[in-house]
Protein backbone atom coordinates (compact mmCIF):
# COMPACT_ATOMS: atom_id res chain seq x y z
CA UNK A 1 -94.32 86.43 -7.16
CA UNK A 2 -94.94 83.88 -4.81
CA UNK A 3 -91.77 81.70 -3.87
CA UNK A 4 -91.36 78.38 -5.22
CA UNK A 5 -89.60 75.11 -4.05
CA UNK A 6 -88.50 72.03 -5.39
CA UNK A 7 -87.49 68.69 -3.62
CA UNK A 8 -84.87 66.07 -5.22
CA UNK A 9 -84.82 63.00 -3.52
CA UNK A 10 -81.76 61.01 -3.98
CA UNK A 11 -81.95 57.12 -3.24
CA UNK A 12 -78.74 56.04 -1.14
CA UNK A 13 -77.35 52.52 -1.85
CA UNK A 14 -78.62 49.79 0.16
CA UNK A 15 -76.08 48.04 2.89
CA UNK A 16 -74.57 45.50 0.59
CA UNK A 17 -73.42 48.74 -1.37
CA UNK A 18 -72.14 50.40 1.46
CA UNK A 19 -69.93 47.90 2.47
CA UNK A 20 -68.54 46.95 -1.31
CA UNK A 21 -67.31 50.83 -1.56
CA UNK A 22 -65.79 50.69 2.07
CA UNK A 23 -63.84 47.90 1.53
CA UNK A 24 -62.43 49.07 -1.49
CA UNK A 25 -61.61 52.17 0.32
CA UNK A 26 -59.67 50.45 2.51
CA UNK A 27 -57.58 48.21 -0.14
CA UNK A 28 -56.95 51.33 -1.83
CA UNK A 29 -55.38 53.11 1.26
CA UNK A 30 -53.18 49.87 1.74
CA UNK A 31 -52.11 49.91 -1.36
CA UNK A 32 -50.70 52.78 -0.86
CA UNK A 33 -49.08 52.23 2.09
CA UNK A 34 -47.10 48.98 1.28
CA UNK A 35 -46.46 50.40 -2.86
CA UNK A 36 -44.46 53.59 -1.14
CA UNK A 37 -41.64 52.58 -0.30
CA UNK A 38 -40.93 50.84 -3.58
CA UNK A 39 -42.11 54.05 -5.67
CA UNK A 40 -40.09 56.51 -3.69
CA UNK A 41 -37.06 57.23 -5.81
CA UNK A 42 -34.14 55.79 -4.93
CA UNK A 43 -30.62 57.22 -4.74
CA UNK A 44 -28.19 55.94 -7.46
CA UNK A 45 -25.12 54.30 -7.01
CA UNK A 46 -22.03 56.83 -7.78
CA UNK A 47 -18.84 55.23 -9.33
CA UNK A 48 -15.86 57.54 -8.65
CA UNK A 49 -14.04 57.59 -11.91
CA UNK A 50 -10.58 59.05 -9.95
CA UNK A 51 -10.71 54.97 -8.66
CA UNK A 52 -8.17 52.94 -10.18
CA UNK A 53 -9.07 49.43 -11.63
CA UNK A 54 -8.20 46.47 -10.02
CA UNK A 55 -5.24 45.22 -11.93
CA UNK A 56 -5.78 41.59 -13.72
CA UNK A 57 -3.12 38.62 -12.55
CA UNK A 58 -0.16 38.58 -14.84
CA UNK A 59 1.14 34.59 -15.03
CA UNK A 60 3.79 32.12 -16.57
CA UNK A 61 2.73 28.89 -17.23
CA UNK A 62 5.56 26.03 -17.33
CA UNK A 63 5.82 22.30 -17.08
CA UNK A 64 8.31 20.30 -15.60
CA UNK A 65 9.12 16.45 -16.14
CA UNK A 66 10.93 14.47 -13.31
CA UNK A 67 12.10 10.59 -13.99
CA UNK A 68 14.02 8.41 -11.73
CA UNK A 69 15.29 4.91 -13.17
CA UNK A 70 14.25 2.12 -10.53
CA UNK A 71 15.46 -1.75 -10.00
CA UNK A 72 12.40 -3.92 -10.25
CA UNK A 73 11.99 -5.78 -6.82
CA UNK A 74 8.57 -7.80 -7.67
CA UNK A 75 6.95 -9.13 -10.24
CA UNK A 76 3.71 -9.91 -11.13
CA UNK A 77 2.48 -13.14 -12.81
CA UNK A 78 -0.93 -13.93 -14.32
CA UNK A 79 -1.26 -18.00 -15.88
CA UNK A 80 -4.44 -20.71 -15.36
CA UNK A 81 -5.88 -24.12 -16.58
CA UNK A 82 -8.39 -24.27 -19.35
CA UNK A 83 -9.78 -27.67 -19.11
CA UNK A 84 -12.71 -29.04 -22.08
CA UNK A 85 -14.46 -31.87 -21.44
CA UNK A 86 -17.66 -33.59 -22.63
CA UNK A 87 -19.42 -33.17 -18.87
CA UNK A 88 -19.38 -30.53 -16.66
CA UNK A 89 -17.69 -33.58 -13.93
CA UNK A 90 -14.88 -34.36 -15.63
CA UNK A 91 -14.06 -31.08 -16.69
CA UNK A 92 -13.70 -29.74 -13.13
CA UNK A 93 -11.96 -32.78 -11.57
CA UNK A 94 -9.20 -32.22 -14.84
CA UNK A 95 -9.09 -28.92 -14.24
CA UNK A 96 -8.65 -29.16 -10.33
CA UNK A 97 -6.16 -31.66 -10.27
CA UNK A 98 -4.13 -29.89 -12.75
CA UNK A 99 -4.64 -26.22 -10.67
CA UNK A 100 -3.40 -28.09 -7.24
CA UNK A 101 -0.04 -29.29 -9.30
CA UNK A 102 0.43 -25.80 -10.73
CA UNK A 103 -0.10 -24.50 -7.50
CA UNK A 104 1.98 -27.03 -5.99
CA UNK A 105 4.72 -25.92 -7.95
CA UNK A 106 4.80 -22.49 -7.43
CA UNK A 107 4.55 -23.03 -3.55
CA UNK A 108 8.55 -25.66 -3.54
CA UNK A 109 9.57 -21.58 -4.88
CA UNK A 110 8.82 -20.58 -1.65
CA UNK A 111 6.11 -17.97 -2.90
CA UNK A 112 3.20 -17.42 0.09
CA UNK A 113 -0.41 -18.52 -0.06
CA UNK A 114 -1.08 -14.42 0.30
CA UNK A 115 1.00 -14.19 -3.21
CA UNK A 116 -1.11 -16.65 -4.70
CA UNK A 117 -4.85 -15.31 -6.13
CA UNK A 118 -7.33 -16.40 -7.65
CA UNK A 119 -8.57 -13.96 -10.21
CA UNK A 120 -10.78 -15.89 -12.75
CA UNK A 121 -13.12 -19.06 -12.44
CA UNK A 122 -15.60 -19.85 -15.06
CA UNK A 123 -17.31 -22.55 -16.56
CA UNK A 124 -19.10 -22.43 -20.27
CA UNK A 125 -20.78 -24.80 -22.26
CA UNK A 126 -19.56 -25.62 -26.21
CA UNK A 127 -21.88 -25.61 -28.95
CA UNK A 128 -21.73 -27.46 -32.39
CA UNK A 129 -23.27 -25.72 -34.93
CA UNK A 130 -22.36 -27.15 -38.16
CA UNK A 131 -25.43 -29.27 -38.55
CA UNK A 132 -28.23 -28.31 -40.36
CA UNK A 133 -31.31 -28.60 -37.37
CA UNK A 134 -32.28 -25.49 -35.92
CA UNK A 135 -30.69 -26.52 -32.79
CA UNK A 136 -27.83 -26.46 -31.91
CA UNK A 137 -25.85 -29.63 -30.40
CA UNK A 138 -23.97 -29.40 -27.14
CA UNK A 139 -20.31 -31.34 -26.69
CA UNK A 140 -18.82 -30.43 -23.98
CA UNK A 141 -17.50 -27.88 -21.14
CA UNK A 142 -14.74 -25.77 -20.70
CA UNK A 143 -13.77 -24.80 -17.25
CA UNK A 144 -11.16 -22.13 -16.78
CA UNK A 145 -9.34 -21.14 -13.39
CA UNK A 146 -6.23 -18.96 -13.43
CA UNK A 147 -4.35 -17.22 -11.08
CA UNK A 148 -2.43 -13.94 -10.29
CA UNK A 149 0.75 -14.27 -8.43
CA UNK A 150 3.24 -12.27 -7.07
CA UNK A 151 7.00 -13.06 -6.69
CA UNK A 152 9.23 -11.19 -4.52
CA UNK A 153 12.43 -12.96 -5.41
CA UNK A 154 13.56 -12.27 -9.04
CA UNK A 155 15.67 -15.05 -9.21
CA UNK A 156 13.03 -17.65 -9.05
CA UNK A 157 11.01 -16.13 -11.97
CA UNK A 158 11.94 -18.23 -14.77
CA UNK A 159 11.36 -21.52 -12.55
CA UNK A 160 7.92 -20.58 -11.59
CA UNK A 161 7.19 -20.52 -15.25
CA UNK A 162 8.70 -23.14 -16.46
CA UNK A 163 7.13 -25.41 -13.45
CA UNK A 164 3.67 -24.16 -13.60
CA UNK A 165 3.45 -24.92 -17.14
CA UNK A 166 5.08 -28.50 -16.50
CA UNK A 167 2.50 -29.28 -14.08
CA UNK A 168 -0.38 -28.28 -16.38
CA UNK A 169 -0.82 -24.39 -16.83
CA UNK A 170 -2.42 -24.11 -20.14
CA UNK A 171 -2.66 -19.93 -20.20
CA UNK A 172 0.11 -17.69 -19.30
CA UNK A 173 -0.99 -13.96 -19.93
CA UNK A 174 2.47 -12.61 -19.10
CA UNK A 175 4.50 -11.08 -16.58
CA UNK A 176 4.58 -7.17 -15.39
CA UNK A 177 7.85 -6.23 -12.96
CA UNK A 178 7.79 -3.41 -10.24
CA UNK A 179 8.67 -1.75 -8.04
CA UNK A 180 6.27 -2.68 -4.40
CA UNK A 181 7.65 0.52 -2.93
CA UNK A 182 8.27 3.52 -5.34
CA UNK A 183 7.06 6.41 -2.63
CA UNK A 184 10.39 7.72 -2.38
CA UNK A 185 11.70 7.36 -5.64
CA UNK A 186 7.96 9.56 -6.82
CA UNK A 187 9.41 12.24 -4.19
CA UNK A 188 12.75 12.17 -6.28
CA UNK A 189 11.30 12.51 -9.44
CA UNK A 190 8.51 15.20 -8.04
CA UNK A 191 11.28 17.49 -6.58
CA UNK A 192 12.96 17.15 -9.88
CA UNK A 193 10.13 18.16 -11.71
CA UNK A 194 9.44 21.31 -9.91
CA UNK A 195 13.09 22.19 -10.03
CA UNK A 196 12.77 21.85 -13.85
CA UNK A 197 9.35 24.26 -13.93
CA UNK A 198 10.81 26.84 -11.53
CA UNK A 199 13.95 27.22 -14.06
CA UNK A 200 12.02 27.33 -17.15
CA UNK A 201 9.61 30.06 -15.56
CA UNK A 202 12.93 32.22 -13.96
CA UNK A 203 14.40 32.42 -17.19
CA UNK A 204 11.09 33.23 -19.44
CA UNK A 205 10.74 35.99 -16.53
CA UNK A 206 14.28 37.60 -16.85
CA UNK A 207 13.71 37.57 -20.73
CA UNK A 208 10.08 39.67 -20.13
CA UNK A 209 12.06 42.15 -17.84
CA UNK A 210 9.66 41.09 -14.79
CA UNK A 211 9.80 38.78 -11.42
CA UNK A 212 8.08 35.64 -10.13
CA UNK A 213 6.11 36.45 -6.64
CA UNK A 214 4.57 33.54 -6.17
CA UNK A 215 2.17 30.28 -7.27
CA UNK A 216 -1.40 30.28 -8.36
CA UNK A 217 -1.77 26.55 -9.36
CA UNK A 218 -0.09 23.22 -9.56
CA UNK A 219 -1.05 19.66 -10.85
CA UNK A 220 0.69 16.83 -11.04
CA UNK A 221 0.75 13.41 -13.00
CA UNK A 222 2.32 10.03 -11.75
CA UNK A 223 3.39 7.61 -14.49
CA UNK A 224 5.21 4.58 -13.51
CA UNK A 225 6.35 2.63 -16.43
CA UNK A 226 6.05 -1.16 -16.23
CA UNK A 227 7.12 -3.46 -18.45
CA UNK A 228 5.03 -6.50 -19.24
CA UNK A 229 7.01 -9.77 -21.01
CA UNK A 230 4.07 -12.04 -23.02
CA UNK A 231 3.76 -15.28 -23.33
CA UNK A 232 4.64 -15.63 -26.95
CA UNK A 233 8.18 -14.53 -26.21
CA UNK A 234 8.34 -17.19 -23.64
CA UNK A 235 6.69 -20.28 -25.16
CA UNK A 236 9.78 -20.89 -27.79
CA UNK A 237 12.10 -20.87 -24.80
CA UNK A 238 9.88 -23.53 -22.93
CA UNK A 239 9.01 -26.04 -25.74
CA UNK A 240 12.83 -26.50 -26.25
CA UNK A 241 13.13 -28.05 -22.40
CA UNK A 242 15.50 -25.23 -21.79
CA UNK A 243 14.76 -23.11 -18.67
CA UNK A 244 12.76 -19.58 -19.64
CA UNK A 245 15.42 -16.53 -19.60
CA UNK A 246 13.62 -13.70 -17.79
CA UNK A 247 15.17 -10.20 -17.59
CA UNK A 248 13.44 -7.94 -14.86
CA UNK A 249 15.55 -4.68 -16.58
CA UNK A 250 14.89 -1.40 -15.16
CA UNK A 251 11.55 0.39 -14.49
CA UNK A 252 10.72 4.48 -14.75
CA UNK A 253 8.64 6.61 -12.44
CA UNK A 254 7.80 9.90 -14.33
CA UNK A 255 6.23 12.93 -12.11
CA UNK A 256 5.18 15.78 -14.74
CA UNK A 257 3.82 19.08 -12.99
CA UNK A 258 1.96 22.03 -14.15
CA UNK A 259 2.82 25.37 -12.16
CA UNK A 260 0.83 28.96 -12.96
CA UNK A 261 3.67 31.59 -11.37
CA UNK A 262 2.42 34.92 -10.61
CA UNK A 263 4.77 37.68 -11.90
CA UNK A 264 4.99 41.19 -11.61
């Protein structure tokens, strides 16, 4: 039988074929490359069960109050003017002249120009509105100025009152006594308040059986007590031409603390 052969032709992809499957090729094989490292397996992380735990902080926590009693030195007094008038002009020159006397006063005391502050000056106009238009009618001004001053001489307390209000204070908000330098009586009271936590801890320790080895925390608060007199309980005193008792009394500087102890 005669021999027989057959051709297959096979059509090959043109060149924008080519390079589609070669460049896959290659984004394949990098792939690969950068993704091995991240699915090799990994070794896991062995916790040795023989390893003790790290024991937790065992802790007291006290508080201890410290007070020291203090002689007021200074005190603090807060009066003004409050002046109405039906125009802004007369208000202020009222008001002024009655200010520079009240100053004035305070000044024969022999209290400084630094002692002497002005802590309010306003002016605002008064409004009638009892009639029965819309709007409302204006009658006047009120101008007030007062002043914050401090006195470093007890004994002269009562006579600044009494003269600024004879020379035409119309306000007197009170009077607060101090003490200007309480640093060392704080250290007092803060070395008495740690004394205080340190005893209560000691003795909750002995009655747990265990020891105090040292501090984790403290905090502190400072409290000084002052003690304001108002005017109300002065005004009787001064309407009766008599001169104003003051009592200065005593003042309290308070130093609580709170201390974590360690213990073990």
């Amino acid at each position: 039988m005669p021999s027989t052969s057959v051709s297959i032709t096979i059509p090959l992809p043109d060149v924008r074929v080519r390079w589609l499957a070669a460049g896959l090729a290659t984004g394949l094989l990098a792939a690969a490359v950068f993704a091995g490292p991240a699915l090799a397996p990994r070794p896991l992380l062995a916790i040795d069960p023989a390893a003790p735990p790290t024991p937790a902080e065992h802790t007291i926590s006290v508080s201890g109050t410290g007070r020291v009693v203090l002689i007021p030195d200074t005190a603090d007094l807060r009066l003004g003017v409050t002046i109405t008038a039906k125009t802004v002009k007369a208000a202020r020159a009222t008001n002024a002249a009655s200010m520079t006397a009240v100053i004035a006063s305070l000044k024969k005391l022999g209290i400084a120009d630094r002692d002497i502050q002005t802590t309010a000056l306003s002016l605002s106009a008064i409004y009638d509105y009892s009639s029965n238009s819309n709007k409302p009618r204006l009658t006047g001004y009120t101008l007030t100025n007062a002043v914050a001053v401090t006195i470093r001489d007890l004994d002269v307390v009562g006579d600044a009152i009494d003269g600024a209000l004879g020379a035409g204070a119309t306000t007197l908000d009170g009077v607060t006594f101090r003490v200007e330098n309480q640093v060392a009586a704080e250290k007092l009271a803060r070395d008495e308040a740690m004394a205080s936590a340190k005893t209560k801890a000691q003795t909750l320790a002995a009655a747990a059986g265990v020891s105090i080895t040292g501090v984790a925390s403290i905090s502190e608060t400072v409290g000084p007590v002052p003690y304001p007199v108002y005017y109300d309980a002065l005004r009787g005193a001064a309407l009766q031409d008599v001169a104003t008792p003051v009592q200065p009394g005593s003042n309290e500087v308070s130093v609580t603390v709170s201390v974590v102890y360690l213990i073990g």
